[in-house]
PDB file of N, CA and C in Angstrom:
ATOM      1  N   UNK A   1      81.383  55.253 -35.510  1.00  0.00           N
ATOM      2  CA  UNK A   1      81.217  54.401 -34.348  1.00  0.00           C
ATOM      3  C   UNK A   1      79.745  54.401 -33.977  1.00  0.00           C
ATOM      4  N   UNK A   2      79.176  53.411 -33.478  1.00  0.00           N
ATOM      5  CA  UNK A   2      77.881  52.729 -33.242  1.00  0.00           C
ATOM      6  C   UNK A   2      77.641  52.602 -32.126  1.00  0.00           C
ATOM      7  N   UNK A   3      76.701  52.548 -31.404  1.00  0.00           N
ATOM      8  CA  UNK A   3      76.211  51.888 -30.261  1.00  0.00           C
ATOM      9  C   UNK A   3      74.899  51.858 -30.235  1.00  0.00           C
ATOM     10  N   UNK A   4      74.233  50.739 -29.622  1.00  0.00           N
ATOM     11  CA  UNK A   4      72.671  50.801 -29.781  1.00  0.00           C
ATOM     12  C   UNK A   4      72.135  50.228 -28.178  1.00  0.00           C
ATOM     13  N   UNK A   5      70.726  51.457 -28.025  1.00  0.00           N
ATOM     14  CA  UNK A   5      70.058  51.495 -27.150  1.00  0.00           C
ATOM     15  C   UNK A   5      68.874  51.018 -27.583  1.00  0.00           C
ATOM     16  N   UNK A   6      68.455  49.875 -26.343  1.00  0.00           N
ATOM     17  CA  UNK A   6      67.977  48.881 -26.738  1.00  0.00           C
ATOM     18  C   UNK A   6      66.221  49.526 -26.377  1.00  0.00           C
ATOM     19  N   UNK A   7      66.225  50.407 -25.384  1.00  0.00           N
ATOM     20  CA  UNK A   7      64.744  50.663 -25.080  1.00  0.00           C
ATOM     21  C   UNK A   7      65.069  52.142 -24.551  1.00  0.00           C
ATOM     22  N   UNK A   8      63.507  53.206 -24.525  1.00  0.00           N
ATOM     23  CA  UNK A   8      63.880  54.356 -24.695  1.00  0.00           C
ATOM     24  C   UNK A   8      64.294  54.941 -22.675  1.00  0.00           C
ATOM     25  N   UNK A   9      64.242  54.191 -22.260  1.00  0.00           N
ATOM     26  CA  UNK A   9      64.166  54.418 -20.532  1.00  0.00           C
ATOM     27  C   UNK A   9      65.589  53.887 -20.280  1.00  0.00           C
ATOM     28  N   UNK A  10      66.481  53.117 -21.113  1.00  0.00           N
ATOM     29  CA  UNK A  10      67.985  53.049 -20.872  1.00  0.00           C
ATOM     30  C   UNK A  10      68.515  53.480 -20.657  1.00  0.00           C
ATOM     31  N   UNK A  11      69.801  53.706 -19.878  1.00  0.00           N
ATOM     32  CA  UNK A  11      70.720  54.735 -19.453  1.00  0.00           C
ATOM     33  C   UNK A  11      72.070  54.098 -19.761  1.00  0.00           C
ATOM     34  N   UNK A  12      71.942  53.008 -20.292  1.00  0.00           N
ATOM     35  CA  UNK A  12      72.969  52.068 -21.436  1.00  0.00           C
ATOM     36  C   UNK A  12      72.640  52.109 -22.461  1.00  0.00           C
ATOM     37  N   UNK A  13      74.138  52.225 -23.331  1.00  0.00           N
ATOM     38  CA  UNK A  13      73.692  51.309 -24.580  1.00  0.00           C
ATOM     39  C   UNK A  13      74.530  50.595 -25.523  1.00  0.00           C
ATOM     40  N   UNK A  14      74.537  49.661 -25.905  1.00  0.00           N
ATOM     41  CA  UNK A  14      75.776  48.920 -26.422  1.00  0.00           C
ATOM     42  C   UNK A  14      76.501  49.135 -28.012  1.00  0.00           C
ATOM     43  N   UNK A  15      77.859  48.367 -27.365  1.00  0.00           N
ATOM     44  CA  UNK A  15      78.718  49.120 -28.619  1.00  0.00           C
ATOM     45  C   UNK A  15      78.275  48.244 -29.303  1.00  0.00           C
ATOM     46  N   UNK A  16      78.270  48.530 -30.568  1.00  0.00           N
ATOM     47  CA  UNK A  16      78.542  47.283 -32.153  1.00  0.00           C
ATOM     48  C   UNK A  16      79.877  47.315 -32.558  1.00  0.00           C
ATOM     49  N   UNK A  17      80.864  48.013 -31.843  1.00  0.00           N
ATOM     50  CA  UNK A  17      81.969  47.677 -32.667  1.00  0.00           C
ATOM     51  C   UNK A  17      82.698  48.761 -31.289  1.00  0.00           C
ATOM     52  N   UNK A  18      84.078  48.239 -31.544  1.00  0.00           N
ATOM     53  CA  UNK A  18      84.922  49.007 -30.393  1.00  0.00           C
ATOM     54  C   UNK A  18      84.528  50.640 -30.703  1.00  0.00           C
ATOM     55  N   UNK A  19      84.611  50.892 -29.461  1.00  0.00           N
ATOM     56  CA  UNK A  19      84.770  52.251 -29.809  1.00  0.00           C
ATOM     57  C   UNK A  19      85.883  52.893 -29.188  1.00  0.00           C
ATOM     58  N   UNK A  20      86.316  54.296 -29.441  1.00  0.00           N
ATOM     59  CA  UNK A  20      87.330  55.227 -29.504  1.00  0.00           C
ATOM     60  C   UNK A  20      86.636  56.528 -29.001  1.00  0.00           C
ATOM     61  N   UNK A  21      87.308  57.064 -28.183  1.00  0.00           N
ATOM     62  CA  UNK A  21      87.171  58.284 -27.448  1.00  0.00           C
ATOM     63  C   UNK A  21      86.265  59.208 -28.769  1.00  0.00           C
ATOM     64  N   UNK A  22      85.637  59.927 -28.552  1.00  0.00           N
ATOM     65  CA  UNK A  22      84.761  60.857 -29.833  1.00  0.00           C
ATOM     66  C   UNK A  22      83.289  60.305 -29.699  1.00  0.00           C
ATOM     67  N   UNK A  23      82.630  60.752 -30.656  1.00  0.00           N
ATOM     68  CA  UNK A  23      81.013  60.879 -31.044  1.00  0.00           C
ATOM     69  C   UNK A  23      80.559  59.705 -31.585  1.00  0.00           C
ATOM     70  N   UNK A  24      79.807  59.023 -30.837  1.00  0.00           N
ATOM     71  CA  UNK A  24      79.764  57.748 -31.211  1.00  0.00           C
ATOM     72  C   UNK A  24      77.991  57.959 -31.704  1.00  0.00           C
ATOM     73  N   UNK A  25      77.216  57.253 -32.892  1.00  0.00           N
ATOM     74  CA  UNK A  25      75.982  57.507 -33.176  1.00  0.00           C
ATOM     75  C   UNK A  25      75.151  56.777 -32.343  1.00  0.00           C
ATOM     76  N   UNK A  26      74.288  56.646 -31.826  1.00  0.00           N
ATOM     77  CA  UNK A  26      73.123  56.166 -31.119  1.00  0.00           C
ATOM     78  C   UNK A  26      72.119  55.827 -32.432  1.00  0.00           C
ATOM     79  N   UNK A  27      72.238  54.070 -32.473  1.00  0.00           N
ATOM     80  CA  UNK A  27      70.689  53.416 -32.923  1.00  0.00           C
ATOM     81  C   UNK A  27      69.746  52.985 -31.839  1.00  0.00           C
ATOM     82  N   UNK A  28      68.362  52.456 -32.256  1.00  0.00           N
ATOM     83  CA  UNK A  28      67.739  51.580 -31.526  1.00  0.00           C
ATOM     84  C   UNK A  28      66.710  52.785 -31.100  1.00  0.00           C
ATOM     85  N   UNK A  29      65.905  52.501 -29.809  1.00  0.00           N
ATOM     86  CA  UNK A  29      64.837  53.310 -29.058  1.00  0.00           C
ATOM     87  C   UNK A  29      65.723  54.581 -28.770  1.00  0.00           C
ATOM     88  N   UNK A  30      66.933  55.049 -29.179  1.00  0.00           N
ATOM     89  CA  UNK A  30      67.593  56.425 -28.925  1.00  0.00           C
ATOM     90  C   UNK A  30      66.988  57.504 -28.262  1.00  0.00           C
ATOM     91  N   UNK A  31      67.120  58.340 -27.050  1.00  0.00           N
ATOM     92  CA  UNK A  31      66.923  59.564 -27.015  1.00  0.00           C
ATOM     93  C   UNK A  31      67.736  60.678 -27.197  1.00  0.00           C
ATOM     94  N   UNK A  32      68.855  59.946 -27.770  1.00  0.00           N
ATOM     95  CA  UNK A  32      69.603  61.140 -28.454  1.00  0.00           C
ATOM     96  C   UNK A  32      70.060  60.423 -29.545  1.00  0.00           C
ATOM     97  N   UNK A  33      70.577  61.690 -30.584  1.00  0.00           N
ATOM     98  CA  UNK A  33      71.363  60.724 -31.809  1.00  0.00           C
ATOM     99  C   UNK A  33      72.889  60.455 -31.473  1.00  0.00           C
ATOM    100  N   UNK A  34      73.300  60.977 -30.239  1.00  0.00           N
ATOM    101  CA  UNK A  34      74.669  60.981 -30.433  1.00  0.00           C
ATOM    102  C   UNK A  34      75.408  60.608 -29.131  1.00  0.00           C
ATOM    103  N   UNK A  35      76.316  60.172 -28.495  1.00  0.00           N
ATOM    104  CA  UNK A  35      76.892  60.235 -27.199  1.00  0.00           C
ATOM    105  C   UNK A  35      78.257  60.350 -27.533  1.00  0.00           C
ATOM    106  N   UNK A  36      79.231  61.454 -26.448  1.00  0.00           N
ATOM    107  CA  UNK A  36      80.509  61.657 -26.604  1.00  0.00           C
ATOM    108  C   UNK A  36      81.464  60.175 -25.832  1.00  0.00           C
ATOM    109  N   UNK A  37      81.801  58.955 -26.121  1.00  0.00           N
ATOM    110  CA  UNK A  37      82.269  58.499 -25.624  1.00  0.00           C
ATOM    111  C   UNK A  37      84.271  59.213 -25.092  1.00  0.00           C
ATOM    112  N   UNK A  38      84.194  58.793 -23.634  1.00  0.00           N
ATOM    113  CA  UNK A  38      85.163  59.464 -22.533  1.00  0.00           C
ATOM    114  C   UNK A  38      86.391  58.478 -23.054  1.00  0.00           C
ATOM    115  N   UNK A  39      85.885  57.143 -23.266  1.00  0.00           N
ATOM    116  CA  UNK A  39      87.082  56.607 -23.252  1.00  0.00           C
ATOM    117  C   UNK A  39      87.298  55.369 -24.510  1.00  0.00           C
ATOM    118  N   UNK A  40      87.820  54.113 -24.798  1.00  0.00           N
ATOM    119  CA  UNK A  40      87.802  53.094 -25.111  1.00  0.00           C
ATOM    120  C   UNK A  40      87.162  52.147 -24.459  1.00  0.00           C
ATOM    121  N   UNK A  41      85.877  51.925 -25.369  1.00  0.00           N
ATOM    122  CA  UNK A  41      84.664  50.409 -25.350  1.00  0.00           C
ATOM    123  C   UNK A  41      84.820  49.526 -26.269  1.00  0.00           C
ATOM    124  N   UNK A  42      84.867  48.354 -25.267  1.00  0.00           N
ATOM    125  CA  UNK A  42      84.999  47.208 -26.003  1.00  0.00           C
ATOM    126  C   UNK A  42      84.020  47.109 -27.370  1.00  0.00           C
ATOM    127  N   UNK A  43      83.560  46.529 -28.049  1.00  0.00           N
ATOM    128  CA  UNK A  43      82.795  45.956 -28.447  1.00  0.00           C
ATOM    129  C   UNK A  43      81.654  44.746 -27.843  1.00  0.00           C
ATOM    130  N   UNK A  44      80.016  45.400 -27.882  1.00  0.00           N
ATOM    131  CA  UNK A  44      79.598  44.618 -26.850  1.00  0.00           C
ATOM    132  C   UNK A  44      79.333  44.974 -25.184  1.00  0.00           C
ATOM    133  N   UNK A  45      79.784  45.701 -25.508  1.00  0.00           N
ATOM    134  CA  UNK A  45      80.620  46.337 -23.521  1.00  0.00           C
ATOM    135  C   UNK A  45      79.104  47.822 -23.868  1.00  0.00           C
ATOM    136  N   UNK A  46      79.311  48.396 -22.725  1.00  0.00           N
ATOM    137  CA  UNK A  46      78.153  49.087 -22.574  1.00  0.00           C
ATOM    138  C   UNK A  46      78.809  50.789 -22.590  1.00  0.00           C
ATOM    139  N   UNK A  47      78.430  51.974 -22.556  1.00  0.00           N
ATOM    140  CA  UNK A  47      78.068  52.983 -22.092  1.00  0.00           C
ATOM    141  C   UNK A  47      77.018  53.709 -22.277  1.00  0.00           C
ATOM    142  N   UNK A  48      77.741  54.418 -21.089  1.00  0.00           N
ATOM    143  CA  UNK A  48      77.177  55.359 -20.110  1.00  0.00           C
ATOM    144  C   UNK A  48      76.248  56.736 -21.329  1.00  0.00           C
ATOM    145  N   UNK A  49      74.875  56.371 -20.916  1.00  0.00           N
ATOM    146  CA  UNK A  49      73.816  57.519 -21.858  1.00  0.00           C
ATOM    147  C   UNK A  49      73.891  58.622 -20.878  1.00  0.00           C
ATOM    148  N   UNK A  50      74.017  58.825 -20.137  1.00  0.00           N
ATOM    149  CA  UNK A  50      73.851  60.115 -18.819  1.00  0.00           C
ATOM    150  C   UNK A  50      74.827  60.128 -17.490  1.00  0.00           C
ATOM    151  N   UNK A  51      75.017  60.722 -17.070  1.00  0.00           N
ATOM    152  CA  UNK A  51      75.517  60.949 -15.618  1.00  0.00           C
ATOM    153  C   UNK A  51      74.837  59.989 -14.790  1.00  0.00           C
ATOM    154  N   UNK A  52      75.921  58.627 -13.945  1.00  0.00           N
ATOM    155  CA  UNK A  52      74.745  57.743 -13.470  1.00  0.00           C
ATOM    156  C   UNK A  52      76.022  57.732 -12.040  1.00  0.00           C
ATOM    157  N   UNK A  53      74.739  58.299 -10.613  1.00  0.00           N
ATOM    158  CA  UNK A  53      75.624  58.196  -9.738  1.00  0.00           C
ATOM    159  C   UNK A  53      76.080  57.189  -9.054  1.00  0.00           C
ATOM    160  N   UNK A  54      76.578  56.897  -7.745  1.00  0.00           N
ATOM    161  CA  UNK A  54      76.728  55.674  -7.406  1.00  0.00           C
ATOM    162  C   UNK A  54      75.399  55.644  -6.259  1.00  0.00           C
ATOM    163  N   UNK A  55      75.317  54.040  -6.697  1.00  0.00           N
ATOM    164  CA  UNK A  55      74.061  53.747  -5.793  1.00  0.00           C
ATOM    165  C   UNK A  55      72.798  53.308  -6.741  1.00  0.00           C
ATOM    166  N   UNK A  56      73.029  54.290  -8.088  1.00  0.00           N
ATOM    167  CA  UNK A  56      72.148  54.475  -8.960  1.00  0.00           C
ATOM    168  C   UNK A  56      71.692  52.802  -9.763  1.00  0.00           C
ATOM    169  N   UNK A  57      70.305  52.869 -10.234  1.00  0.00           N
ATOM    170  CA  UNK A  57      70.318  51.473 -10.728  1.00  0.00           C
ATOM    171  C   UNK A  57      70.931  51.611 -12.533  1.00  0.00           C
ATOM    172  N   UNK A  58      71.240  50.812 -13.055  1.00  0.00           N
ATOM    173  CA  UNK A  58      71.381  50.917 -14.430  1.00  0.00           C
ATOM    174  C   UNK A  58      70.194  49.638 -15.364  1.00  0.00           C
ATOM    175  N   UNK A  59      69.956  50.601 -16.187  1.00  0.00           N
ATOM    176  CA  UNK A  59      69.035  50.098 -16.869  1.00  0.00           C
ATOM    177  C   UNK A  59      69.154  49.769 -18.545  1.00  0.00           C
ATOM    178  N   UNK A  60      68.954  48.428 -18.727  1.00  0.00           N
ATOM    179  CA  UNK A  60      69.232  48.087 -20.185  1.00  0.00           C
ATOM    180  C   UNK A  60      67.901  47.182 -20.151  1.00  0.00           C
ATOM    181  N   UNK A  61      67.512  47.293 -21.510  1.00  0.00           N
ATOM    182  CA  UNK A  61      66.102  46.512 -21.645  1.00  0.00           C
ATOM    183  C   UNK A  61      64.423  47.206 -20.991  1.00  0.00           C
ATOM    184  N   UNK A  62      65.170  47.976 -20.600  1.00  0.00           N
ATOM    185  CA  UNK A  62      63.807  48.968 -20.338  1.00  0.00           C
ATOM    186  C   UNK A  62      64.076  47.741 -17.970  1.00  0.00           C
ATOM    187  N   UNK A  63      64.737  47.006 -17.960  1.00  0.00           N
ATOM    188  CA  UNK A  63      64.799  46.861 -17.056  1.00  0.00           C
ATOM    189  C   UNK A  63      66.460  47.014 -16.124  1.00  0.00           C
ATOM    190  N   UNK A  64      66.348  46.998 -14.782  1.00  0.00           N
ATOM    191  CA  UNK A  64      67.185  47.455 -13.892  1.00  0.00           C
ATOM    192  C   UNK A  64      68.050  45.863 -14.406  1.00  0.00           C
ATOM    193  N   UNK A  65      69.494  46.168 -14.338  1.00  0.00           N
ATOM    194  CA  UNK A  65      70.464  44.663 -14.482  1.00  0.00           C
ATOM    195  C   UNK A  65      71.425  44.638 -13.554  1.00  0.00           C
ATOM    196  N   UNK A  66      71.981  46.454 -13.034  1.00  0.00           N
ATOM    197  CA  UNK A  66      72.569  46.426 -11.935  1.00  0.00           C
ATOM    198  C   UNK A  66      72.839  47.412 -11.242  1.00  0.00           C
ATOM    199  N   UNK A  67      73.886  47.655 -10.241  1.00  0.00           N
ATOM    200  CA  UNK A  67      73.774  49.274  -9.657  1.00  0.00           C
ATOM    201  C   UNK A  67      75.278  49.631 -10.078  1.00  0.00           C
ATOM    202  N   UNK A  68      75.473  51.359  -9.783  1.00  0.00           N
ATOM    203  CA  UNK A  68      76.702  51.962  -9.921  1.00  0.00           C
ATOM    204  C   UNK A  68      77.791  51.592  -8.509  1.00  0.00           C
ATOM    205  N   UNK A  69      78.580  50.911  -8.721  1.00  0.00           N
ATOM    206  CA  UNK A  69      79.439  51.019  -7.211  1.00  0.00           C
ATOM    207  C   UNK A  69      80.260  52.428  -7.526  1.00  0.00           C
ATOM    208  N   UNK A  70      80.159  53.383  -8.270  1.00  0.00           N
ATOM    209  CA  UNK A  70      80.733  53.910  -8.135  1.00  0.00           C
ATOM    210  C   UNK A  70      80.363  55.264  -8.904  1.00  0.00           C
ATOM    211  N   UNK A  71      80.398  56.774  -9.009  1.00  0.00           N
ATOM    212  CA  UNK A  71      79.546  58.056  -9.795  1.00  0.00           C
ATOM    213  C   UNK A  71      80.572  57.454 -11.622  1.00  0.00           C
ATOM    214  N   UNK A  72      79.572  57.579 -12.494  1.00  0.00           N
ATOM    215  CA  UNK A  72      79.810  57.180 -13.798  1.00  0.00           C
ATOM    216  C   UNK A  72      79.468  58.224 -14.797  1.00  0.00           C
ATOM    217  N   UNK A  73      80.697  58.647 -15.457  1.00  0.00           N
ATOM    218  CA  UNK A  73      79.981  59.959 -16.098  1.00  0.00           C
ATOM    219  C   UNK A  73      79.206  59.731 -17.615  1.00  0.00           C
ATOM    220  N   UNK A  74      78.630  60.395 -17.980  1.00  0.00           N
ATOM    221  CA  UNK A  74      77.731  60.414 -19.175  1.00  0.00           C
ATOM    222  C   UNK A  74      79.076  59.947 -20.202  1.00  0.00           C
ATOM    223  N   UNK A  75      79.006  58.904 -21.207  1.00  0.00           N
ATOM    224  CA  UNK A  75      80.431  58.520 -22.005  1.00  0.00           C
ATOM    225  C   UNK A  75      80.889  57.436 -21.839  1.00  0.00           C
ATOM    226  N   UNK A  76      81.251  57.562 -20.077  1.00  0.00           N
ATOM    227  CA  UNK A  76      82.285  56.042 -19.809  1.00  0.00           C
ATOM    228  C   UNK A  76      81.632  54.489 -20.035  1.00  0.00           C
ATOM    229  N   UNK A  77      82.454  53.676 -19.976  1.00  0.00           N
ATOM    230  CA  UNK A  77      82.773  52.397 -20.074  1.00  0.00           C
ATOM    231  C   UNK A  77      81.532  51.708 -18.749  1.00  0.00           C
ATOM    232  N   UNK A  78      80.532  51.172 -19.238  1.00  0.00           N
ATOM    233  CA  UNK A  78      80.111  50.434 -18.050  1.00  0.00           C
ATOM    234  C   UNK A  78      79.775  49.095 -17.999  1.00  0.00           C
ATOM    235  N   UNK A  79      81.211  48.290 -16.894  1.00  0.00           N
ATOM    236  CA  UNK A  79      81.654  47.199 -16.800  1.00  0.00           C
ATOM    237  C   UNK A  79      81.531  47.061 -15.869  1.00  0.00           C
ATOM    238  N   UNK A  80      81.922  45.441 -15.176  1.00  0.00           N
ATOM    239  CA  UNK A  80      82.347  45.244 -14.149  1.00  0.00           C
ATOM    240  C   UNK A  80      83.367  45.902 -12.846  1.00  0.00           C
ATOM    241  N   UNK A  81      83.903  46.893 -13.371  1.00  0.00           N
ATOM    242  CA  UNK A  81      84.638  47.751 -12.420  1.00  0.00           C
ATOM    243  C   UNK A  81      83.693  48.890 -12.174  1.00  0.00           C
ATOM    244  N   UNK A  82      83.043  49.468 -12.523  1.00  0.00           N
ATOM    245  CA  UNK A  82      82.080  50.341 -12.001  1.00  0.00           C
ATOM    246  C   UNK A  82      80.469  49.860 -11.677  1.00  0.00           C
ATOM    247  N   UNK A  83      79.760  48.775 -11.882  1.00  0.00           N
ATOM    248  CA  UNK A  83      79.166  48.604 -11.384  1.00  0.00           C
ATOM    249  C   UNK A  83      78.792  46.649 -10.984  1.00  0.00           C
ATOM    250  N   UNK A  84      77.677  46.651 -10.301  1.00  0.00           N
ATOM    251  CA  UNK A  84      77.381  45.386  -9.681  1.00  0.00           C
ATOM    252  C   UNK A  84      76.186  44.758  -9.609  1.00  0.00           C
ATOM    253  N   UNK A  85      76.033  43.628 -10.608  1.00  0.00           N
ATOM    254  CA  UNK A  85      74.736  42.648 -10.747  1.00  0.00           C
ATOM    255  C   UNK A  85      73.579  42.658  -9.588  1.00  0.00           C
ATOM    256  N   UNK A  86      72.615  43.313 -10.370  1.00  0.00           N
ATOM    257  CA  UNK A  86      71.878  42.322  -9.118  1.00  0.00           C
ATOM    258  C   UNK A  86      71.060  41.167  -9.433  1.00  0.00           C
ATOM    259  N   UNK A  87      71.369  40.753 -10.374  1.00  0.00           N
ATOM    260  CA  UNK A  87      70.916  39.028 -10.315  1.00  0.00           C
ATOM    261  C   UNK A  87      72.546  38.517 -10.265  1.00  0.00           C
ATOM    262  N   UNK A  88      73.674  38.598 -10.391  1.00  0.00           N
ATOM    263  CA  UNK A  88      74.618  37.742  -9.669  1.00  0.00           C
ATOM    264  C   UNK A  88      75.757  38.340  -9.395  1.00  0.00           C
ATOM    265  N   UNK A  89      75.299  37.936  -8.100  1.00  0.00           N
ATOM    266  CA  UNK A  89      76.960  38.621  -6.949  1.00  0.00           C
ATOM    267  C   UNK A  89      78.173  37.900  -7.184  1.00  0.00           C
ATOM    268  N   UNK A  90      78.034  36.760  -8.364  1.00  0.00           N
ATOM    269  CA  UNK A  90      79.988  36.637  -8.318  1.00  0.00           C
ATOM    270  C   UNK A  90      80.179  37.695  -9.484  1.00  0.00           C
ATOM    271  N   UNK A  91      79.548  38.128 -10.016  1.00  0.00           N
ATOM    272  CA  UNK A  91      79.696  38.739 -10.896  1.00  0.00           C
ATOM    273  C   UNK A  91      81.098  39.933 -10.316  1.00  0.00           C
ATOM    274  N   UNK A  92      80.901  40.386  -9.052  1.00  0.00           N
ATOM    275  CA  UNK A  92      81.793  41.261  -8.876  1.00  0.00           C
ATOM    276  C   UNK A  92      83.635  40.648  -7.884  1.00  0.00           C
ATOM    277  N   UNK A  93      83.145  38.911  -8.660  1.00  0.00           N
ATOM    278  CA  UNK A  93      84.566  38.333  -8.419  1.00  0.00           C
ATOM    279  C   UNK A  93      85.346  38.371  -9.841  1.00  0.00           C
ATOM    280  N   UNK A  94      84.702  39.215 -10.619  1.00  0.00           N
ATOM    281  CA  UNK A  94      85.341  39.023 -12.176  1.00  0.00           C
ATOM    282  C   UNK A  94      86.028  39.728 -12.796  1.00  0.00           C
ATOM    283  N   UNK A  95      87.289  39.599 -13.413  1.00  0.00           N
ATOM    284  CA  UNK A  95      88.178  40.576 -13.967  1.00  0.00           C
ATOM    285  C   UNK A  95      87.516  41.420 -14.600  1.00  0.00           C
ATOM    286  N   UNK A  96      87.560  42.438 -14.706  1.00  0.00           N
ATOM    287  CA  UNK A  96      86.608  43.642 -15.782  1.00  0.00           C
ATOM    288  C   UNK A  96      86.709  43.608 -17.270  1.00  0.00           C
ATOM    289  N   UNK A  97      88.730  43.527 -17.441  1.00  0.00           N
ATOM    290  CA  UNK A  97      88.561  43.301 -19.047  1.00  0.00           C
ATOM    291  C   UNK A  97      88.327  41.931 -19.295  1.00  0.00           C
ATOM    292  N   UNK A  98      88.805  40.435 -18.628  1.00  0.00           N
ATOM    293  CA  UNK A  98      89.017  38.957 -19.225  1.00  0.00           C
ATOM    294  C   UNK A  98      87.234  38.559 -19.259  1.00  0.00           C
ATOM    295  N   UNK A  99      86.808  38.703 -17.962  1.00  0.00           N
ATOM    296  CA  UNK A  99      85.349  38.275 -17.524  1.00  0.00           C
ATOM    297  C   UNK A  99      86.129  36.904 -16.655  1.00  0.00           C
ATOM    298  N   UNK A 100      87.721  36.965 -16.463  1.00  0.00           N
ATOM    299  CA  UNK A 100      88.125  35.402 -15.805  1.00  0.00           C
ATOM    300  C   UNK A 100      87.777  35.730 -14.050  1.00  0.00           C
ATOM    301  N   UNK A 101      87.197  34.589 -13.766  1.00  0.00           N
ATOM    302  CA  UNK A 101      87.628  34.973 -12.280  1.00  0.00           C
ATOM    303  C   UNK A 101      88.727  35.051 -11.202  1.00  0.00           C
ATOM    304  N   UNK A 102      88.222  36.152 -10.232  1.00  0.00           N
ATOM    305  CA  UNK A 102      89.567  36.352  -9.128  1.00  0.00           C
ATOM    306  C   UNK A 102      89.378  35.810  -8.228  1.00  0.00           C
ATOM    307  N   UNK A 103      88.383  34.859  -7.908  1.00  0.00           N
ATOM    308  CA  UNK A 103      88.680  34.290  -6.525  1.00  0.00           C
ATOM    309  C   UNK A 103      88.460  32.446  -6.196  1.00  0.00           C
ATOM    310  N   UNK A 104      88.786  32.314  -7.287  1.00  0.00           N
ATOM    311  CA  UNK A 104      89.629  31.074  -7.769  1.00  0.00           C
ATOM    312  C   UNK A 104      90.909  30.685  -8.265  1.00  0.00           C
ATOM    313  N   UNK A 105      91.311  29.500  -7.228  1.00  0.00           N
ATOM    314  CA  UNK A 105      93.015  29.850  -7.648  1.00  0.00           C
ATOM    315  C   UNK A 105      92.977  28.535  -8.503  1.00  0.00           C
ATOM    316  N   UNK A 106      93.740  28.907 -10.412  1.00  0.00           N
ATOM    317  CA  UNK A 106      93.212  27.834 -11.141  1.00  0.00           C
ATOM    318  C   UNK A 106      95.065  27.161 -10.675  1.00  0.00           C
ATOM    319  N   UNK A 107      95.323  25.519 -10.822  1.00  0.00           N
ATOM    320  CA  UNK A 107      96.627  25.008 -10.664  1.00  0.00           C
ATOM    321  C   UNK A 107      96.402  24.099 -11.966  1.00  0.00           C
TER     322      UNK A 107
END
């Protein structure tokens, strides 16, 4: 299992392929070779390089993309259910696994 960190100041880094609870390798600007992923990541979908609390900013690209709404441990899954855009606030009207939105009623 894969995931790649895109710059060395990230505290994300993305899957290349689903991943599965276990030792997933770290490519890219890496500061480690390895991260224990906690749970099941999508493919594409992000985790967690360190202990990131809530409040905390998260950083991909060597820049800030959003904050923790919630304490995120070094491993987990970081989506739309644990944290929140700050370039766009519907972002946190959005299902976590579909990306469909919840606060539109489709007929």
């Amino acid at each position: 299992m894969t995931a790649f960190q895109i710059d060395f100041s990230d505290n994300v880094a993305t899957a290349l392929e689903e991943l599965a609870p276990g030792m997933v390798t770290l490519r890219g600007d890496a500061g480690e070779a390895e991260v224990k992923a906690l749970e099941k990541i999508p493919e594409g979908h992000k985790i967690s390089l360190k202990d990131i609390a809530m409040g905390e900013d998260i950083i991909k690209y060597g820049v800030r993309i959003g904050r923790a709404v919630k304490p995120i441990p070094k491993g987990s899954w970081v989506h739309l259910h644990n944290i929140r855009s700050v370039y766009d606030e519907r972002s946190s009207h959005l299902d976590a696994v579909t990306g469909a939105p919840k606060d539109t009623k489709y007929e």
